[in-house]
PDB file of N, CA and C in Angstrom:
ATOM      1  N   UNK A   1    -231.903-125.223  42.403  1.00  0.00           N
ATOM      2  CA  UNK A   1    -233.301-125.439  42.671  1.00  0.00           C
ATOM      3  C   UNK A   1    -233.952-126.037  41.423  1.00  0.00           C
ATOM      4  N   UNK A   2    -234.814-126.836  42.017  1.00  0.00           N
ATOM      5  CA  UNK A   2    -235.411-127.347  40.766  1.00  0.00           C
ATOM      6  C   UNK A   2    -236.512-126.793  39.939  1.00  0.00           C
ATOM      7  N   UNK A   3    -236.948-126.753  39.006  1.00  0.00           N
ATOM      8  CA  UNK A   3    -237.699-126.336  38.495  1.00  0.00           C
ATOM      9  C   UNK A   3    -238.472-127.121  37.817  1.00  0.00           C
ATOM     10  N   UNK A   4    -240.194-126.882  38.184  1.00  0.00           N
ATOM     11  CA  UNK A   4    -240.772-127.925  37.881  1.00  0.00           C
ATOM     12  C   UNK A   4    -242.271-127.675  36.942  1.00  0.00           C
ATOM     13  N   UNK A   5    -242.639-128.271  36.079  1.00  0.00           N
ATOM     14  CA  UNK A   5    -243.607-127.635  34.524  1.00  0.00           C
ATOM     15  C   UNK A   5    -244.769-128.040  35.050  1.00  0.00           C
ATOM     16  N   UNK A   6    -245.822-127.298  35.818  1.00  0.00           N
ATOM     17  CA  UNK A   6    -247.003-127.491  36.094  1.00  0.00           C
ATOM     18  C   UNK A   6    -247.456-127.334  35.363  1.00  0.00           C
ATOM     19  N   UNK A   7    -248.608-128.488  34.435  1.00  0.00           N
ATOM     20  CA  UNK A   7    -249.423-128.352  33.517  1.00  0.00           C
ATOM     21  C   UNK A   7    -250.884-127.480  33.748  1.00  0.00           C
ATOM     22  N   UNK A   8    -250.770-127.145  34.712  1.00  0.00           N
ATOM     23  CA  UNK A   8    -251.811-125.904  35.044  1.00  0.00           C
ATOM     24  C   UNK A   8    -251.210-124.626  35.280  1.00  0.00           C
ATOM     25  N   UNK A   9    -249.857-124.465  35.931  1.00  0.00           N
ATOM     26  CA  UNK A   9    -249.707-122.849  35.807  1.00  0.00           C
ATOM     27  C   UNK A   9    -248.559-122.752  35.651  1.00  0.00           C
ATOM     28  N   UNK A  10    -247.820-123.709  34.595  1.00  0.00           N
ATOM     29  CA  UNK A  10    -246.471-123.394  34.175  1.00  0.00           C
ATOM     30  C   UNK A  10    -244.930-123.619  34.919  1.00  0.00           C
ATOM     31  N   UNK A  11    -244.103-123.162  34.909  1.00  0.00           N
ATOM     32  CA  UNK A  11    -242.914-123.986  35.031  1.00  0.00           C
ATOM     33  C   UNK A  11    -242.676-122.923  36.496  1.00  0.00           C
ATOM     34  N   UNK A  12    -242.494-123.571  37.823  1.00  0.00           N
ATOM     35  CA  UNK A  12    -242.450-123.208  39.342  1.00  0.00           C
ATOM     36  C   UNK A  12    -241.372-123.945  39.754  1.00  0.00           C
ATOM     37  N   UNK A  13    -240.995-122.430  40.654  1.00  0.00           N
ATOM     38  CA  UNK A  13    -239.573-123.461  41.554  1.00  0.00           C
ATOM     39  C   UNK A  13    -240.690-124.598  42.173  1.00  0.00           C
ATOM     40  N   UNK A  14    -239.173-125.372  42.870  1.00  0.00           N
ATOM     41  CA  UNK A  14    -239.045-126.132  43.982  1.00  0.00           C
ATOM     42  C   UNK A  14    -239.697-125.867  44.892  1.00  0.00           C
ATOM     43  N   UNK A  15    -239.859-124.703  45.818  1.00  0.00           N
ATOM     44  CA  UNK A  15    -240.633-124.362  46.571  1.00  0.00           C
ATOM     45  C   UNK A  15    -242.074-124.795  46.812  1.00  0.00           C
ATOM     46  N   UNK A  16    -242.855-124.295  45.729  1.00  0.00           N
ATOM     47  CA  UNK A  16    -243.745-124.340  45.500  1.00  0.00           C
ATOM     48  C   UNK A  16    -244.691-125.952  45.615  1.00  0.00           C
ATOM     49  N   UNK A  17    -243.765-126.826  45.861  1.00  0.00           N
ATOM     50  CA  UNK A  17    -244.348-128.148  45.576  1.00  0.00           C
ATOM     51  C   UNK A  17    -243.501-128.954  46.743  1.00  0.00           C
ATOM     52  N   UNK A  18    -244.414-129.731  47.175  1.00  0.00           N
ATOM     53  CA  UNK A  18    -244.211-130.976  48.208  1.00  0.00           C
ATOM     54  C   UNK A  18    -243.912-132.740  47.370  1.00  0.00           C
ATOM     55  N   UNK A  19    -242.550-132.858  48.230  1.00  0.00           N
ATOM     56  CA  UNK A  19    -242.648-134.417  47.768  1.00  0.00           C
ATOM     57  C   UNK A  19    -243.133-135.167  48.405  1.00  0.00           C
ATOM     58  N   UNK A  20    -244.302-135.910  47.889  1.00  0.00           N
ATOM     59  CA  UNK A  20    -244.947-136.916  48.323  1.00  0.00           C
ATOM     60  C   UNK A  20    -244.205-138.884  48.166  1.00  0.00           C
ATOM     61  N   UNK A  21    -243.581-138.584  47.560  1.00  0.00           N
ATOM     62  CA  UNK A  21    -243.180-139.896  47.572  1.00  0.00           C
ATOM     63  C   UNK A  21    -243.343-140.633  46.273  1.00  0.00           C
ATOM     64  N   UNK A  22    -242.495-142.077  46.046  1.00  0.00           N
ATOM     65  CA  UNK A  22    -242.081-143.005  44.820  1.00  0.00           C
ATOM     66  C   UNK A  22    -243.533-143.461  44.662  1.00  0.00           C
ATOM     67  N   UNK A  23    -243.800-143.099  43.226  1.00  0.00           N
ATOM     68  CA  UNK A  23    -244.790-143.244  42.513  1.00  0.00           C
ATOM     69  C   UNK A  23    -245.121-144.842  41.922  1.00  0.00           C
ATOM     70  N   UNK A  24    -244.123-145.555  42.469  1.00  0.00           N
ATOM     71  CA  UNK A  24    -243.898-146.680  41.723  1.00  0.00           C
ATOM     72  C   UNK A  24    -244.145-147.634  42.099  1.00  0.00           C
ATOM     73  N   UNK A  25    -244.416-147.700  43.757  1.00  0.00           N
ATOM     74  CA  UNK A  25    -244.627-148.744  44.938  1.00  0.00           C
ATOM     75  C   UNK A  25    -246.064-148.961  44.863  1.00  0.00           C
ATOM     76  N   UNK A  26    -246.447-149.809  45.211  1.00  0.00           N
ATOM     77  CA  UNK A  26    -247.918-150.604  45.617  1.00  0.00           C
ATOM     78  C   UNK A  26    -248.194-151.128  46.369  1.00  0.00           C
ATOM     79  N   UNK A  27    -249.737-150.603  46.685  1.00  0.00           N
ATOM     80  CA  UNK A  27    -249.254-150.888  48.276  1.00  0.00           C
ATOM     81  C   UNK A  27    -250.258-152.540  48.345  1.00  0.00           C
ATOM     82  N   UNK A  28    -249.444-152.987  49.111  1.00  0.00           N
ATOM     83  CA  UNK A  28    -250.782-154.541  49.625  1.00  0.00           C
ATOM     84  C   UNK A  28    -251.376-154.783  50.182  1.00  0.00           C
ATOM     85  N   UNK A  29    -251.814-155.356  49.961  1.00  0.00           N
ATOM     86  CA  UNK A  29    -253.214-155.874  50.712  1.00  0.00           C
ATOM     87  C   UNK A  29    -252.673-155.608  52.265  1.00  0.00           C
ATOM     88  N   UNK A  30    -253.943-156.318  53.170  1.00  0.00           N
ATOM     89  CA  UNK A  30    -253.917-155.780  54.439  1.00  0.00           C
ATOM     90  C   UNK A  30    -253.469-157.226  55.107  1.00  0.00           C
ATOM     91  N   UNK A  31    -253.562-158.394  53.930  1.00  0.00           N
ATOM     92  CA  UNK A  31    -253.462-159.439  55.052  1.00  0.00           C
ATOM     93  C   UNK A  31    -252.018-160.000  55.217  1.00  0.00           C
ATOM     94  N   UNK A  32    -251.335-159.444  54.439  1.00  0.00           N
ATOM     95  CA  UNK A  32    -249.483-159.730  55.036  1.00  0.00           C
ATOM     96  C   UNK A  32    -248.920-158.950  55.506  1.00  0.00           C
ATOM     97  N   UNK A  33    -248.997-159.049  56.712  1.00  0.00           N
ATOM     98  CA  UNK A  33    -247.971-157.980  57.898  1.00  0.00           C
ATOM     99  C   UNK A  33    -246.714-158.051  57.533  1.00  0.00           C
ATOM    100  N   UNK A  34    -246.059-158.546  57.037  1.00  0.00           N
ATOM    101  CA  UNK A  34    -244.299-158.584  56.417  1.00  0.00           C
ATOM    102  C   UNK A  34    -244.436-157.490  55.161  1.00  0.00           C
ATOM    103  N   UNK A  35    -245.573-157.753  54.142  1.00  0.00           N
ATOM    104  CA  UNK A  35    -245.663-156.941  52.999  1.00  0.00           C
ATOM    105  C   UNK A  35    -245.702-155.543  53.035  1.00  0.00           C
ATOM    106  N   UNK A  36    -246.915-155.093  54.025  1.00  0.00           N
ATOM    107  CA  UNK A  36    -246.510-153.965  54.271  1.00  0.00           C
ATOM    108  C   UNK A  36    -245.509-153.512  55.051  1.00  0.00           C
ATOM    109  N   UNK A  37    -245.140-153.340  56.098  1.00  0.00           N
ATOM    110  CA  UNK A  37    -244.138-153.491  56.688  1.00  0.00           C
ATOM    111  C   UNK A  37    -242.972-153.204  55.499  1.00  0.00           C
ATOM    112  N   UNK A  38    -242.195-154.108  54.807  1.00  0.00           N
ATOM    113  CA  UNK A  38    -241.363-153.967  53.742  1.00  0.00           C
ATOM    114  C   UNK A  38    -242.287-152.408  53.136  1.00  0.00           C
ATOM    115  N   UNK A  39    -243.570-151.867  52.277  1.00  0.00           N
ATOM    116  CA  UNK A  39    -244.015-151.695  51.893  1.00  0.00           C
ATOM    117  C   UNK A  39    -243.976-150.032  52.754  1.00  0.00           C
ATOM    118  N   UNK A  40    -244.117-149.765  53.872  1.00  0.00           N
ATOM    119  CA  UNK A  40    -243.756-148.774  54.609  1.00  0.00           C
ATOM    120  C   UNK A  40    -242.166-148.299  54.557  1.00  0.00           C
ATOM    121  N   UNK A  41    -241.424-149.352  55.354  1.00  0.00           N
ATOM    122  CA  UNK A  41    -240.090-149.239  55.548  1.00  0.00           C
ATOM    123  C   UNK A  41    -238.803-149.478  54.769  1.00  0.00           C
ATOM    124  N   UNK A  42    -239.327-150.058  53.839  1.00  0.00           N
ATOM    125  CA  UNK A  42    -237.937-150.685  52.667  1.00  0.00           C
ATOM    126  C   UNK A  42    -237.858-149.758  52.102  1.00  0.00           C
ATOM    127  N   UNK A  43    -236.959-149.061  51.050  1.00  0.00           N
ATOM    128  CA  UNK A  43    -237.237-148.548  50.074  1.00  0.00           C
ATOM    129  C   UNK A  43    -235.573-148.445  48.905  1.00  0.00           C
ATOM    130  N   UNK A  44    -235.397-148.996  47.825  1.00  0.00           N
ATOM    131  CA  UNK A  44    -234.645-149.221  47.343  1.00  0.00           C
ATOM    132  C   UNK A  44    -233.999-147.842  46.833  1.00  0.00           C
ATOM    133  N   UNK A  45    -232.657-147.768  46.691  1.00  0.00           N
ATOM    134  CA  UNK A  45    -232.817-145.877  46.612  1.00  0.00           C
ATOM    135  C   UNK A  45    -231.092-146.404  45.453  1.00  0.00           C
ATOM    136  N   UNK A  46    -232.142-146.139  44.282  1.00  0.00           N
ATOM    137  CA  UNK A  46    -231.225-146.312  42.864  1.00  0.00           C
ATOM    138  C   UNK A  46    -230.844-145.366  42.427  1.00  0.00           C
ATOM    139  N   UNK A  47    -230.244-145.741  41.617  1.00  0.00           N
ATOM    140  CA  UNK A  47    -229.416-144.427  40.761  1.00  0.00           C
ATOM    141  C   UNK A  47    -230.358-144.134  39.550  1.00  0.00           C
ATOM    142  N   UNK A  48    -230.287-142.928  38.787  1.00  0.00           N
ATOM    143  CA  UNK A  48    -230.978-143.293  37.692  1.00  0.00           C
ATOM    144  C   UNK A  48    -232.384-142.541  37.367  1.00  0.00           C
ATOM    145  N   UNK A  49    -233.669-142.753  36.338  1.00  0.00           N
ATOM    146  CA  UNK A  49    -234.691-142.157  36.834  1.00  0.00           C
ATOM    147  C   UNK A  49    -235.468-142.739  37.412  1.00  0.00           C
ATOM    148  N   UNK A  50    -236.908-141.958  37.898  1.00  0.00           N
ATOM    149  CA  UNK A  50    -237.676-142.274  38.747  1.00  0.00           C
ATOM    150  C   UNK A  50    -238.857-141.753  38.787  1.00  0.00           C
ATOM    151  N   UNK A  51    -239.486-142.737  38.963  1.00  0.00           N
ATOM    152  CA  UNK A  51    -241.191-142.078  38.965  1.00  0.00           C
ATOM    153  C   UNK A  51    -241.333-141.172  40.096  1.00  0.00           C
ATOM    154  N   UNK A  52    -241.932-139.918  40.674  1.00  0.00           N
ATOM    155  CA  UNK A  52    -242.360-139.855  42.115  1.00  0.00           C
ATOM    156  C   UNK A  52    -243.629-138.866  41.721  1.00  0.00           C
ATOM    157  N   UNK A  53    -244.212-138.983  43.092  1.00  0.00           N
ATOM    158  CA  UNK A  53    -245.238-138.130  43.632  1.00  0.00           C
ATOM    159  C   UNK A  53    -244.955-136.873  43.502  1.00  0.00           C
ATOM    160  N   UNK A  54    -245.802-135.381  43.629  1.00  0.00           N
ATOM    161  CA  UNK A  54    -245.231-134.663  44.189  1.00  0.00           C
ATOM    162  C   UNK A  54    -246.946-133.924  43.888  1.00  0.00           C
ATOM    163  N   UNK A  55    -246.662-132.736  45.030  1.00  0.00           N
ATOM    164  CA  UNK A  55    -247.931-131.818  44.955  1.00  0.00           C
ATOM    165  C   UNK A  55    -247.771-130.457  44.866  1.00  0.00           C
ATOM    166  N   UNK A  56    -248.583-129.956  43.827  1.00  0.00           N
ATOM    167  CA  UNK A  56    -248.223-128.469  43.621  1.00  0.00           C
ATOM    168  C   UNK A  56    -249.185-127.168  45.055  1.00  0.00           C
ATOM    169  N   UNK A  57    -248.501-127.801  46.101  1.00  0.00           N
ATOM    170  CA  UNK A  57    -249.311-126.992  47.472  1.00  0.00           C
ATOM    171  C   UNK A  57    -249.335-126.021  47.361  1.00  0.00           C
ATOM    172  N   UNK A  58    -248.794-125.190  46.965  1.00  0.00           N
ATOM    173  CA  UNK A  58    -249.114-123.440  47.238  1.00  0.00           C
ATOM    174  C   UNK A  58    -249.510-123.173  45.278  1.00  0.00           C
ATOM    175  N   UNK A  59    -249.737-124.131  44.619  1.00  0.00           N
ATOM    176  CA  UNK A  59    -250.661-123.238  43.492  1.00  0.00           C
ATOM    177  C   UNK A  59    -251.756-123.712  43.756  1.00  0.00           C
ATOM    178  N   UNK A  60    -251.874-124.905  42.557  1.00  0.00           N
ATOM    179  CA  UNK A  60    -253.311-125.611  41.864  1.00  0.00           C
ATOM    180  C   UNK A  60    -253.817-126.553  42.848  1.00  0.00           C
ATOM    181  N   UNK A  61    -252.568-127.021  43.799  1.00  0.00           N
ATOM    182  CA  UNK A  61    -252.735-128.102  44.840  1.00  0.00           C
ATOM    183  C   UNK A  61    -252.543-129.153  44.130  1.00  0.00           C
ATOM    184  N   UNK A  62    -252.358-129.355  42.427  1.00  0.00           N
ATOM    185  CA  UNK A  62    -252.977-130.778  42.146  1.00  0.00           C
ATOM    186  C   UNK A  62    -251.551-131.694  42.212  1.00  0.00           C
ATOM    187  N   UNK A  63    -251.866-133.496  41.940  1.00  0.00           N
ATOM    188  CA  UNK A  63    -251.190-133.851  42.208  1.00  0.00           C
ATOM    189  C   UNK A  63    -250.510-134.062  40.829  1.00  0.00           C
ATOM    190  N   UNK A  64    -249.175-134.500  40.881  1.00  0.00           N
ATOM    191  CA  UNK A  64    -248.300-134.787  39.173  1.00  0.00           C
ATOM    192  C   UNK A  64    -247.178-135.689  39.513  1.00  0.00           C
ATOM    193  N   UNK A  65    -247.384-136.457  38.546  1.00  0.00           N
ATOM    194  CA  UNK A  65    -246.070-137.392  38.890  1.00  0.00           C
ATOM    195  C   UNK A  65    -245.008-137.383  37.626  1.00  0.00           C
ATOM    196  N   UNK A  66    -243.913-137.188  38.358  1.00  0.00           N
ATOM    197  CA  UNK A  66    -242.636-136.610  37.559  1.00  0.00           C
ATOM    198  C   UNK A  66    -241.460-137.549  37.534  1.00  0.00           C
ATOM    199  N   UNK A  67    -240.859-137.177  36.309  1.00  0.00           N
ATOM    200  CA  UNK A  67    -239.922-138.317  36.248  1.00  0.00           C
ATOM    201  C   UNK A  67    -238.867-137.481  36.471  1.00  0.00           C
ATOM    202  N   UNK A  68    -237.967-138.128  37.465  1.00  0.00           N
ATOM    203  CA  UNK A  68    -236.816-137.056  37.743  1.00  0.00           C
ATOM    204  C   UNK A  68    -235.722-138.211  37.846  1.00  0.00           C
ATOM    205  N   UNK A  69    -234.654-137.610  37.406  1.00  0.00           N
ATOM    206  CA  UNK A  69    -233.146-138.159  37.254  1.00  0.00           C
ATOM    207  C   UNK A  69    -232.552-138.210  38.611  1.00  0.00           C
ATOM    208  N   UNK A  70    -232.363-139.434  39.609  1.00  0.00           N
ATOM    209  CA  UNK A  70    -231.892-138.965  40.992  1.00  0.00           C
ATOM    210  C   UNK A  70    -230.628-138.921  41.097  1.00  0.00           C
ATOM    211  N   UNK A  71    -229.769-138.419  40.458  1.00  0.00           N
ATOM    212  CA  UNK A  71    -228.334-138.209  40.527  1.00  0.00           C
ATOM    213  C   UNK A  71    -227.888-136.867  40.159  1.00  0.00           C
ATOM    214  N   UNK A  72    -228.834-136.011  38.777  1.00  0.00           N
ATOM    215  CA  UNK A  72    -228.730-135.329  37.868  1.00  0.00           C
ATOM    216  C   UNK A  72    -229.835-134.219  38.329  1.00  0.00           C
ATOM    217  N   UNK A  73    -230.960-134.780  38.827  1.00  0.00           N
ATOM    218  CA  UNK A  73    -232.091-134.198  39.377  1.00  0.00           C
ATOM    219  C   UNK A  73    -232.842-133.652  38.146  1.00  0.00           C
ATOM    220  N   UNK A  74    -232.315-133.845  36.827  1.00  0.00           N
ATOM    221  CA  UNK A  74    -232.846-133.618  35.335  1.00  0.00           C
ATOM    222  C   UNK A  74    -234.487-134.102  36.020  1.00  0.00           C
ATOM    223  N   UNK A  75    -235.483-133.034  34.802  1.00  0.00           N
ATOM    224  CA  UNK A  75    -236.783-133.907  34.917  1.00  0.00           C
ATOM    225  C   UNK A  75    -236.986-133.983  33.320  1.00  0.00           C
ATOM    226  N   UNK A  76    -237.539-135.251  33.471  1.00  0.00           N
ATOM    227  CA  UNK A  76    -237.841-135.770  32.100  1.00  0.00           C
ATOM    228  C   UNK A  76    -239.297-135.309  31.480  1.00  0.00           C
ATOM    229  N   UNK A  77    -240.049-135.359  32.735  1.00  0.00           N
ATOM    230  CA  UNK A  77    -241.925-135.631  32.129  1.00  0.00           C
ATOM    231  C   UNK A  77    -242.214-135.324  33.447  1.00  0.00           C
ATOM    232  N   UNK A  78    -243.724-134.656  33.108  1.00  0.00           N
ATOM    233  CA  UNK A  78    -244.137-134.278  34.322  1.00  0.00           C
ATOM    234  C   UNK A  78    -245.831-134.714  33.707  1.00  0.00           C
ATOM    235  N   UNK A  79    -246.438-135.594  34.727  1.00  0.00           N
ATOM    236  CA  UNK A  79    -248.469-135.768  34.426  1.00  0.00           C
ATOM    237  C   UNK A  79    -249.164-135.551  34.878  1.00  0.00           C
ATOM    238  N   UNK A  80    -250.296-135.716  34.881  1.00  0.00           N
ATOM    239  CA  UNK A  80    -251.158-135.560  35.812  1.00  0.00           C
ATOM    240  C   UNK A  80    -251.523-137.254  35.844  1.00  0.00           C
ATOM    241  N   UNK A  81    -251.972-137.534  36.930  1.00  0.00           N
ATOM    242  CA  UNK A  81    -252.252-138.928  37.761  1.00  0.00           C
ATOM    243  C   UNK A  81    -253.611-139.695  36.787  1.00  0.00           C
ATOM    244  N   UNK A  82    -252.794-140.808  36.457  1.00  0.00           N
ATOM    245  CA  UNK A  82    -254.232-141.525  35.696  1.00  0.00           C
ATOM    246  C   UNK A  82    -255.556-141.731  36.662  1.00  0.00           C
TER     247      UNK A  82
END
């Protein structure tokens, strides 16, 4: 299980938090139906680290984006959202 360093109430399992998704994508505009589309449905799935989403639902609620190792599941850094 992972364990993850909420900068509001300290280091919480896995449980405790929802993945929201790759922190890294952007989303486009509304006027290329191919863009989003790709932008919904593509998603490149690397080895390596990775930005993602995630939400601390059953504490603070807030949101933090964490860098996690997707092979190793290591976390590097954990923020709060600029």
């Amino acid at each position: 299980m992972l364990q993850i360093h909420c900068p509001h109430c300290g280091v919480r399992d896995e449980a405790e938090f929802s993945y929201r998704g790759d922190a890294t994508v952007k989303r486009p505009s509304g006027e290329d139906p191919e863009a989003f589309v790709d932008y919904v449905y593509n998603r490149v799935n690397a080895r390596g680290w990775h930005i993602e989403w995630w939400q601390h639902s059953t504490g603070c609620r807030q949101w933090l984006r964490v860098t996690r190792h997707t092979v190793t599941h290591e976390i590097n850094a954990v923020e709060l959202p600029e």
